[in-house]
C-alpha atoms as a PDB file:
ATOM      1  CA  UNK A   1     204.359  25.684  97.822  1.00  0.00           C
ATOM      2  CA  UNK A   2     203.827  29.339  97.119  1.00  0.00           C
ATOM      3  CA  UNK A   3     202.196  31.505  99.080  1.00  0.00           C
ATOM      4  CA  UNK A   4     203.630  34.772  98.011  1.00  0.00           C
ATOM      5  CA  UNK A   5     201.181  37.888  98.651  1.00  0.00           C
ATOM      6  CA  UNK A   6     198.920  35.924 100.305  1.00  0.00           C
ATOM      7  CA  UNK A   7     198.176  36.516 104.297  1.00  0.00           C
ATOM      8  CA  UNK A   8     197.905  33.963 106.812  1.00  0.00           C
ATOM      9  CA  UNK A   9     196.955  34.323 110.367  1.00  0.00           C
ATOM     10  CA  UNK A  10     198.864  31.925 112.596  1.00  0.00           C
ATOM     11  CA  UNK A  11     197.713  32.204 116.426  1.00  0.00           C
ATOM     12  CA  UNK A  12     200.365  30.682 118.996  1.00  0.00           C
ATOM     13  CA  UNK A  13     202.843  31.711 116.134  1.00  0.00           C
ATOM     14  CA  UNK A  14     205.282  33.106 118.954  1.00  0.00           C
ATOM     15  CA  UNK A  15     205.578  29.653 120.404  1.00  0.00           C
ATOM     16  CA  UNK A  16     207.692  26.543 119.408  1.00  0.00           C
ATOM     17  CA  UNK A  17     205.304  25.127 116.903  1.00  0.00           C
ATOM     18  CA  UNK A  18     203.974  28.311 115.809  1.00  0.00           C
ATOM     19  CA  UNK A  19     207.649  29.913 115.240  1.00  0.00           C
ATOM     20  CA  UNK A  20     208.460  26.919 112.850  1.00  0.00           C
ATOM     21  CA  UNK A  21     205.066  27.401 110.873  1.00  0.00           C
ATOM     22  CA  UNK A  22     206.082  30.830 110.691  1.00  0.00           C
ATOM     23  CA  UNK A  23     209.589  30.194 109.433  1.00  0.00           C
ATOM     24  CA  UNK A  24     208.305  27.798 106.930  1.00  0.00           C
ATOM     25  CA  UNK A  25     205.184  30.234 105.754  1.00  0.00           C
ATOM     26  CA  UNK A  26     207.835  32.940 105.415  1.00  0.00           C
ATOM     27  CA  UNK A  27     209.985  30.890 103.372  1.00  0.00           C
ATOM     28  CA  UNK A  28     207.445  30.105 101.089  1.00  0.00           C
ATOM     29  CA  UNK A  29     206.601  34.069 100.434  1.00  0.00           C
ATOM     30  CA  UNK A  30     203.642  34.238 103.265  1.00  0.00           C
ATOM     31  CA  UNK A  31     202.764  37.511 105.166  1.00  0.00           C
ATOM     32  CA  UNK A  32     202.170  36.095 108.418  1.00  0.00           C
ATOM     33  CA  UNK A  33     199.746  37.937 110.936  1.00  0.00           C
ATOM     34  CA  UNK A  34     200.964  36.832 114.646  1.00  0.00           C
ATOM     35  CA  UNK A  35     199.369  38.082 117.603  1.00  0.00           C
ATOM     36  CA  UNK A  36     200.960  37.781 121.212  1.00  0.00           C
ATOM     37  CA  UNK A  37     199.365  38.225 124.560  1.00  0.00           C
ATOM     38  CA  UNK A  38     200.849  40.595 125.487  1.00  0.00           C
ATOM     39  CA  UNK A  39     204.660  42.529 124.649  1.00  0.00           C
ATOM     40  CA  UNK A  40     206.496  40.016 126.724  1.00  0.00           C
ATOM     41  CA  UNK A  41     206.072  37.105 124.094  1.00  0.00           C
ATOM     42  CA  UNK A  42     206.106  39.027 121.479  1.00  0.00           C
ATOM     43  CA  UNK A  43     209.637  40.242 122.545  1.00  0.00           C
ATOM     44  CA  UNK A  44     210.908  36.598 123.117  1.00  0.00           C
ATOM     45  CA  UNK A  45     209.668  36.073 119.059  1.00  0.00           C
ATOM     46  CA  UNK A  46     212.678  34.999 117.205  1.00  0.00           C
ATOM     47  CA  UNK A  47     210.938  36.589 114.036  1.00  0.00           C
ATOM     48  CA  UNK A  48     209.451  40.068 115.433  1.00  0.00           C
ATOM     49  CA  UNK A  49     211.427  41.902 113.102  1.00  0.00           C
ATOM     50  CA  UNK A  50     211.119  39.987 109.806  1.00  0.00           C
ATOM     51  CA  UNK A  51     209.236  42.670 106.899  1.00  0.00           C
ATOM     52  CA  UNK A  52     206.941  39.897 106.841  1.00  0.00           C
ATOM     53  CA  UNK A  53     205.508  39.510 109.926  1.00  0.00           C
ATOM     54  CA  UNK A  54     203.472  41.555 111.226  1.00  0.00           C
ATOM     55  CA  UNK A  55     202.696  41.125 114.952  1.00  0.00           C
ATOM     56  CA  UNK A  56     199.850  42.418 117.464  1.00  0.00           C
ATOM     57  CA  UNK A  57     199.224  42.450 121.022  1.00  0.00           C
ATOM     58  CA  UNK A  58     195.898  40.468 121.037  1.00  0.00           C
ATOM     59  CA  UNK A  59     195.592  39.791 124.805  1.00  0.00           C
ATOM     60  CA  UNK A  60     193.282  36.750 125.117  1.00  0.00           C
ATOM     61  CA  UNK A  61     191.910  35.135 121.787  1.00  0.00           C
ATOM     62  CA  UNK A  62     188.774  33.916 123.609  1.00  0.00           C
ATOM     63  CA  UNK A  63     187.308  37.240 123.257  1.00  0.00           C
ATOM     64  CA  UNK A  64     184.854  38.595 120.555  1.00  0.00           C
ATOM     65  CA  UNK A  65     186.503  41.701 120.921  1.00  0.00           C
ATOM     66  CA  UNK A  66     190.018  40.656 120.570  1.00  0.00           C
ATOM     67  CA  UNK A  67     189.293  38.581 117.752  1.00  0.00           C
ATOM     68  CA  UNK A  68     187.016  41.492 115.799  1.00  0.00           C
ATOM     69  CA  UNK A  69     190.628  43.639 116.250  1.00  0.00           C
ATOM     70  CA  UNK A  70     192.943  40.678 114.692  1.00  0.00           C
ATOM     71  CA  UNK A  71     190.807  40.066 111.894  1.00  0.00           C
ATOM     72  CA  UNK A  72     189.616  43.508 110.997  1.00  0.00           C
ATOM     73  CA  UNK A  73     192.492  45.071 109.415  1.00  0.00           C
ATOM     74  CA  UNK A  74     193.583  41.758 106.879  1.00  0.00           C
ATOM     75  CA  UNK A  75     191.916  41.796 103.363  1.00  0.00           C
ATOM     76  CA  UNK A  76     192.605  39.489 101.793  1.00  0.00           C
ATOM     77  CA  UNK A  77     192.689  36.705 103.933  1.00  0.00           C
ATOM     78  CA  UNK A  78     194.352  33.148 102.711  1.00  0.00           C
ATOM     79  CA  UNK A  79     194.217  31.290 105.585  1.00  0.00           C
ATOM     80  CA  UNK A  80     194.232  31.206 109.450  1.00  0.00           C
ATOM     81  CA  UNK A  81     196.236  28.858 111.255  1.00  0.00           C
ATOM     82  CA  UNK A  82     195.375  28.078 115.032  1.00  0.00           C
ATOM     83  CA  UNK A  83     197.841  26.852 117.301  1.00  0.00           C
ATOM     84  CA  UNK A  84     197.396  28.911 120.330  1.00  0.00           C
ATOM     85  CA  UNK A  85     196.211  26.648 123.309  1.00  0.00           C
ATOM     86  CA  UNK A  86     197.456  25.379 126.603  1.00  0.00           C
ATOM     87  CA  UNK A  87     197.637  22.399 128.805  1.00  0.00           C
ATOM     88  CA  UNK A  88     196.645  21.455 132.625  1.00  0.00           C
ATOM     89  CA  UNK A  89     197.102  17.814 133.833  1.00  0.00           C
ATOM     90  CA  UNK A  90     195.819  16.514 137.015  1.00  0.00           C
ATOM     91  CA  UNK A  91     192.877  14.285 137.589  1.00  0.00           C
ATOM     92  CA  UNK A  92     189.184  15.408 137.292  1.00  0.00           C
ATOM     93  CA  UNK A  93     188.489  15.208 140.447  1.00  0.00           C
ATOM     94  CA  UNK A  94     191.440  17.924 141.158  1.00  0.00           C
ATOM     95  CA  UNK A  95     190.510  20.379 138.698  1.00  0.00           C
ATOM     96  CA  UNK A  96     188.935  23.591 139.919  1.00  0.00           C
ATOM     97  CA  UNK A  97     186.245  25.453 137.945  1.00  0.00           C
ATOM     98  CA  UNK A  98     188.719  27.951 136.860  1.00  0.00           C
ATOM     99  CA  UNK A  99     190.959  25.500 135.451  1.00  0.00           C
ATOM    100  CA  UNK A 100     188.285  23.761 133.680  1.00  0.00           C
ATOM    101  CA  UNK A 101     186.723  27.179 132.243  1.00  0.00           C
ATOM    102  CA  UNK A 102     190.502  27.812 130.686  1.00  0.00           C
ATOM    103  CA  UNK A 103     191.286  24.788 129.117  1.00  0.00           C
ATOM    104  CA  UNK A 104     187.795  25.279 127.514  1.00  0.00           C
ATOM    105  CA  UNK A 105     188.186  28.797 126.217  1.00  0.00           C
ATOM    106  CA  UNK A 106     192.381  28.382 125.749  1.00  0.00           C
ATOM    107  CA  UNK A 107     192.054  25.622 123.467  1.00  0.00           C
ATOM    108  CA  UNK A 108     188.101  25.515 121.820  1.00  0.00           C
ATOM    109  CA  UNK A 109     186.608  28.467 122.576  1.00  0.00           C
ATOM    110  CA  UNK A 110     189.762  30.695 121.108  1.00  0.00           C
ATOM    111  CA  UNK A 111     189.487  28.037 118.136  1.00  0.00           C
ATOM    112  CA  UNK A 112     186.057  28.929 117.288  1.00  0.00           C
ATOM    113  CA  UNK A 113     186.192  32.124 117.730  1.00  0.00           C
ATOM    114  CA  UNK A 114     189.154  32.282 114.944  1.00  0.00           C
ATOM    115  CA  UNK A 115     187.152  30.056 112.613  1.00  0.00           C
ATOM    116  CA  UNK A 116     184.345  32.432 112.709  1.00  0.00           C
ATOM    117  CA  UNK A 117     186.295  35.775 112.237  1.00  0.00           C
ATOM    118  CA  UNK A 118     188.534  33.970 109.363  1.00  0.00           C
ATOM    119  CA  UNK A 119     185.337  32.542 107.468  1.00  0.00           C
ATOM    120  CA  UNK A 120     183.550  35.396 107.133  1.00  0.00           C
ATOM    121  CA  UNK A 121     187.001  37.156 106.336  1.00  0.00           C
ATOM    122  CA  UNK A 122     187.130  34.733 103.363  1.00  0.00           C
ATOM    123  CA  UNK A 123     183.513  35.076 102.423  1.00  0.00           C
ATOM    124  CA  UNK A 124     183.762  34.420  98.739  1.00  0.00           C
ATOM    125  CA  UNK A 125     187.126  33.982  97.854  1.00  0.00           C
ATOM    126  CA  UNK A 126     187.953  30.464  99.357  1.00  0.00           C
ATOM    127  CA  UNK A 127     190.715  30.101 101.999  1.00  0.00           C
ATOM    128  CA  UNK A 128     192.201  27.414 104.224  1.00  0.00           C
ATOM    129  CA  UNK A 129     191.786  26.506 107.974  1.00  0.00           C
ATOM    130  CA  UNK A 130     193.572  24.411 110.346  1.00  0.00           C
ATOM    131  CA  UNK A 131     193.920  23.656 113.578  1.00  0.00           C
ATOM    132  CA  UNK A 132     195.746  21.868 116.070  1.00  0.00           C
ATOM    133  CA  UNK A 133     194.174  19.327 117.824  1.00  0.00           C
ATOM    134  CA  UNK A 134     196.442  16.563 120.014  1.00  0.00           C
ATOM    135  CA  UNK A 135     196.609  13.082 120.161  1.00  0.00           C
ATOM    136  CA  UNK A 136     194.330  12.685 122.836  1.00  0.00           C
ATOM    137  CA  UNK A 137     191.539  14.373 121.350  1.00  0.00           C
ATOM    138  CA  UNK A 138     191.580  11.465 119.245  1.00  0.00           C
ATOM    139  CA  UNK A 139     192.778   8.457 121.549  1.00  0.00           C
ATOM    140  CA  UNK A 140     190.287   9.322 124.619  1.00  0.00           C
ATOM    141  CA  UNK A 141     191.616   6.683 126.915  1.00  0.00           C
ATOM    142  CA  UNK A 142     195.155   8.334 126.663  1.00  0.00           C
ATOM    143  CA  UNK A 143     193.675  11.278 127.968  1.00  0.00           C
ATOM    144  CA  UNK A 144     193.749   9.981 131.823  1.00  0.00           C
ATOM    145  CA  UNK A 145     194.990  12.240 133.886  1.00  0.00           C
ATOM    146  CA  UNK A 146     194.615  15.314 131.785  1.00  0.00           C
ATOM    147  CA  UNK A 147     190.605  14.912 130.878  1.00  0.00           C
ATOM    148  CA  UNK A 148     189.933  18.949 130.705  1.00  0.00           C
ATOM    149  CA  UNK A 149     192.367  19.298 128.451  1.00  0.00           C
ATOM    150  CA  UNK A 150     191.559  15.680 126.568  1.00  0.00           C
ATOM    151  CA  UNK A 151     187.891  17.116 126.389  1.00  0.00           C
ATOM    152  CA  UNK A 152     188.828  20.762 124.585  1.00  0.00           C
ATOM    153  CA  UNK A 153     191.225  19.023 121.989  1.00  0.00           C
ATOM    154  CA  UNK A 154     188.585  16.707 121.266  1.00  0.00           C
ATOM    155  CA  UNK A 155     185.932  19.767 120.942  1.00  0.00           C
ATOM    156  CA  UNK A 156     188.624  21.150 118.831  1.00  0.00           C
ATOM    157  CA  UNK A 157     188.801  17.835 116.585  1.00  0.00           C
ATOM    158  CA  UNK A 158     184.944  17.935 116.121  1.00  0.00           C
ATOM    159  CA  UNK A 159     184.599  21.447 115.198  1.00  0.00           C
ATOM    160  CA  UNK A 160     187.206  20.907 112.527  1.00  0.00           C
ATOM    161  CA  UNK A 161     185.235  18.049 111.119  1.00  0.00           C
ATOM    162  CA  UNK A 162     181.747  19.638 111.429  1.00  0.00           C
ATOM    163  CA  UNK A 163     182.633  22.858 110.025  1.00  0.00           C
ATOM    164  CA  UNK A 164     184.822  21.635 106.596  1.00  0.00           C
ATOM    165  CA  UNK A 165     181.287  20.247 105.792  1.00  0.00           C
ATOM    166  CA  UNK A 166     179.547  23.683 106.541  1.00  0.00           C
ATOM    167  CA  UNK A 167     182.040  25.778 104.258  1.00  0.00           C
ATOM    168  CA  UNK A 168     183.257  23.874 101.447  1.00  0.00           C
ATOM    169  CA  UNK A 169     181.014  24.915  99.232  1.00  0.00           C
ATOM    170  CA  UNK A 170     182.698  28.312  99.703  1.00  0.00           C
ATOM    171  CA  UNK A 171     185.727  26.903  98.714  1.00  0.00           C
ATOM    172  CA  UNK A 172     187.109  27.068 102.425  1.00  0.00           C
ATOM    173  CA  UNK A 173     189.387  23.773 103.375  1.00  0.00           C
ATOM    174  CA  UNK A 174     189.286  22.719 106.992  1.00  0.00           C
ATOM    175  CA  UNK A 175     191.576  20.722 108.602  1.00  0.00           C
ATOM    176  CA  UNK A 176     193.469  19.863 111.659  1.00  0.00           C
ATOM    177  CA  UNK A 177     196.595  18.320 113.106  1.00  0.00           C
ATOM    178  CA  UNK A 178     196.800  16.204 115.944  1.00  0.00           C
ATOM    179  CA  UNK A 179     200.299  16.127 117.605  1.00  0.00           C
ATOM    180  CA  UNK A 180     201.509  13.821 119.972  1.00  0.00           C
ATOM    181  CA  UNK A 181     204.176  14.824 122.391  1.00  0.00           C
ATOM    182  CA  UNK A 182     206.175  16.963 120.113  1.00  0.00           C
ATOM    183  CA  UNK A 183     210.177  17.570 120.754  1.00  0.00           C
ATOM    184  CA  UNK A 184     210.542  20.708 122.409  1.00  0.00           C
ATOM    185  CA  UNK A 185     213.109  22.062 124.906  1.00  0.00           C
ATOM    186  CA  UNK A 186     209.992  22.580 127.185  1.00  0.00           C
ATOM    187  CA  UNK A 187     209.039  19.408 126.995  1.00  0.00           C
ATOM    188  CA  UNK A 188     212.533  17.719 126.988  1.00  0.00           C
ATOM    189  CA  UNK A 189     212.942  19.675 130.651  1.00  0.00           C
ATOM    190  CA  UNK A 190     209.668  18.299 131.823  1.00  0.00           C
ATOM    191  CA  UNK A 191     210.276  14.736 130.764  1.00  0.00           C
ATOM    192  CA  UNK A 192     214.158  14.422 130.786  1.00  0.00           C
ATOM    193  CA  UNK A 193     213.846  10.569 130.871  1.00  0.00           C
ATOM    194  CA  UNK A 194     212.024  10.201 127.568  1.00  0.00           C
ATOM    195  CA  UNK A 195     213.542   8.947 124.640  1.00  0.00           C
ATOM    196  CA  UNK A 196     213.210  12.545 122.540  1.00  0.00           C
ATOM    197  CA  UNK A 197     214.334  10.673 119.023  1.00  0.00           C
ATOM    198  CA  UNK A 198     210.724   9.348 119.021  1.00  0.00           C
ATOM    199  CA  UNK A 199     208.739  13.048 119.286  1.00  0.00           C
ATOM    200  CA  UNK A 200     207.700  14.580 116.487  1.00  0.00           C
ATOM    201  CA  UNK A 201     210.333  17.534 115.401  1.00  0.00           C
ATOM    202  CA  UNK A 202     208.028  21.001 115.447  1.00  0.00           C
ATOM    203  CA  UNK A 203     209.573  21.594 111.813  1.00  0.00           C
ATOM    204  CA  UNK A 204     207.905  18.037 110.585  1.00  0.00           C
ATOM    205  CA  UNK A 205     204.889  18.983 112.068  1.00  0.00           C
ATOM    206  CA  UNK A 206     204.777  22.446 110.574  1.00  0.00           C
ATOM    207  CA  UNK A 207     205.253  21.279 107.315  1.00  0.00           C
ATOM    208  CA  UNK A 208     201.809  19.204 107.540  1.00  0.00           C
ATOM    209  CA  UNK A 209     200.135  22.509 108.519  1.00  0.00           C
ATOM    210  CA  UNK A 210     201.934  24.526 106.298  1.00  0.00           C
ATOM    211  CA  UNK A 211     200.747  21.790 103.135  1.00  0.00           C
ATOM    212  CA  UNK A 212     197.168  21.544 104.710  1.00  0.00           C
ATOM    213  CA  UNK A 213     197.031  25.470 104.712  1.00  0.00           C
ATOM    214  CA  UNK A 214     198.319  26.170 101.255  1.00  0.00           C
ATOM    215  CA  UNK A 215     196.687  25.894  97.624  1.00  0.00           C
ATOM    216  CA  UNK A 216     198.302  22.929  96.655  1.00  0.00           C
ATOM    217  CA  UNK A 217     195.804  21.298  99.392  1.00  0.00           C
ATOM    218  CA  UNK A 218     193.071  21.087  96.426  1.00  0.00           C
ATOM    219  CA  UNK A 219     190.902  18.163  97.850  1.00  0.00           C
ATOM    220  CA  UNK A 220     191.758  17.705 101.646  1.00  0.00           C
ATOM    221  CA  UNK A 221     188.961  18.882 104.337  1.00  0.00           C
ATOM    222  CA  UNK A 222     186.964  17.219 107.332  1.00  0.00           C
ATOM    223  CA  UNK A 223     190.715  15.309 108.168  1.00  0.00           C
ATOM    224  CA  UNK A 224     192.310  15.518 111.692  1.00  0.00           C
ATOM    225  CA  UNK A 225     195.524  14.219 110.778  1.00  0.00           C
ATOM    226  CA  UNK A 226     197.618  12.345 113.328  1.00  0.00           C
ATOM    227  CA  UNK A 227     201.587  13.802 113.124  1.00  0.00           C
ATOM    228  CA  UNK A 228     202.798  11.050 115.830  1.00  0.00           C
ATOM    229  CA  UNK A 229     206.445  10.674 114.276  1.00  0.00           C
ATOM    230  CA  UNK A 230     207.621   7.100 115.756  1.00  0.00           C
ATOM    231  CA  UNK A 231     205.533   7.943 118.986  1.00  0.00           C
END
């Protein structure tokens, strides 16, 4: 795949998943647009100093503002790849307002919000999208215990669909992944019991985003594809 001169915006890119998209896009010839939260992560990003990377300190991507600053300054614009996100379990009847209100604007609200800025950054020159969905946004029932979160994914999953059919005359491709418990050393400390030769490796699952974001994805849009590994 060659995406040499072209720029791609990959949210969450400091982060486990987002860090082997990167690696992969750079690889591959990609300029890669990554914005952090704040200088904290992007100090802890492996790739900060790469000539082709270029990093910003976005503070929170579910606001108009922050968003209107990311996408501003890139012309042309490939594609936009949307990772950033974040997780709360505990049962419904446990979860405060506040936790509710940021797994909605963490995971579907920043979403959107990217969608919006990258379509109209692509406005009539075609591009790729994709986000990242998870496994429960498709399997509901496996979403017990962790139903705010469930619920954004899920928003995620149906934006994806709904808005491939909106753009494709444009020549915009919109997809999304959904991971299932993917093999991180985060999540290897969290669940040290688990058998971690069944999770997904973050560089397999980057390598279905990087395909779904690149132009030898000719055909592929509306699909939230399911990178389980032997999960």
């Amino acid at each position: 795949m060659d995406f040499r001169e072209q720029h791609v915006v990959v949210t969450g890119g400091a982060g486990a998943l987002g860090g082997a998209v990167v690696a992969a896009l750079i690889a591959a010839g990609a300029v890669c647009h990554v914005p952090c939260f704040d200088e904290a992560e992007a100090q802890r990003f492996r790739l900060r100093g790469h000539k082709q990377v270029i990093l910003s300190i976005s503070g929170n991507l579910a606001d108009e503002a922050a968003i209107a600053r990311l996408y501003g300054g890139i012309a042309p614009l490939w594609a936009s790849i949307h990772i950033a996100g974040g997780f709360a379990a505990g049962p419904l009847r446990e979860i405060s307002m506040a936790t509710l209100r940021q797994q909605i604007d963490m995971n579907f609200v920043s979403c959107a919000l990217c969608c919006r800025a990258a379509v109209n950054a692509m406005a009539g020159a075609g591009g790729r999208i994709v986000n990242v969905a998870a496994r429960a946004g498709l399997e509901w029932r496996s979403g017990a215990g962790m139903v705010a979160y469930t619920a954004s994914k899920a928003a995620v999953a149906s934006l994806t669909v709904a808005l491939a059919e909106e753009v494709a005359k444009d020549g915009i491709l919109v997809n999304a992944v959904a991971p299932s418990i993917m093999d991180t050393p985060a999540n290897r400390q969290a669940m040290p019991k688990a058998d971690f030769s069944l999770w997904p490796k973050v560089e397999e699952v980057a390598a279905t985003i990087v395909f779904l974001a690149s132009s030898d994805n000719r055909v592929t849009r509306g699909a939230v594809v399911p990178v389980y590994g032997k999960s």
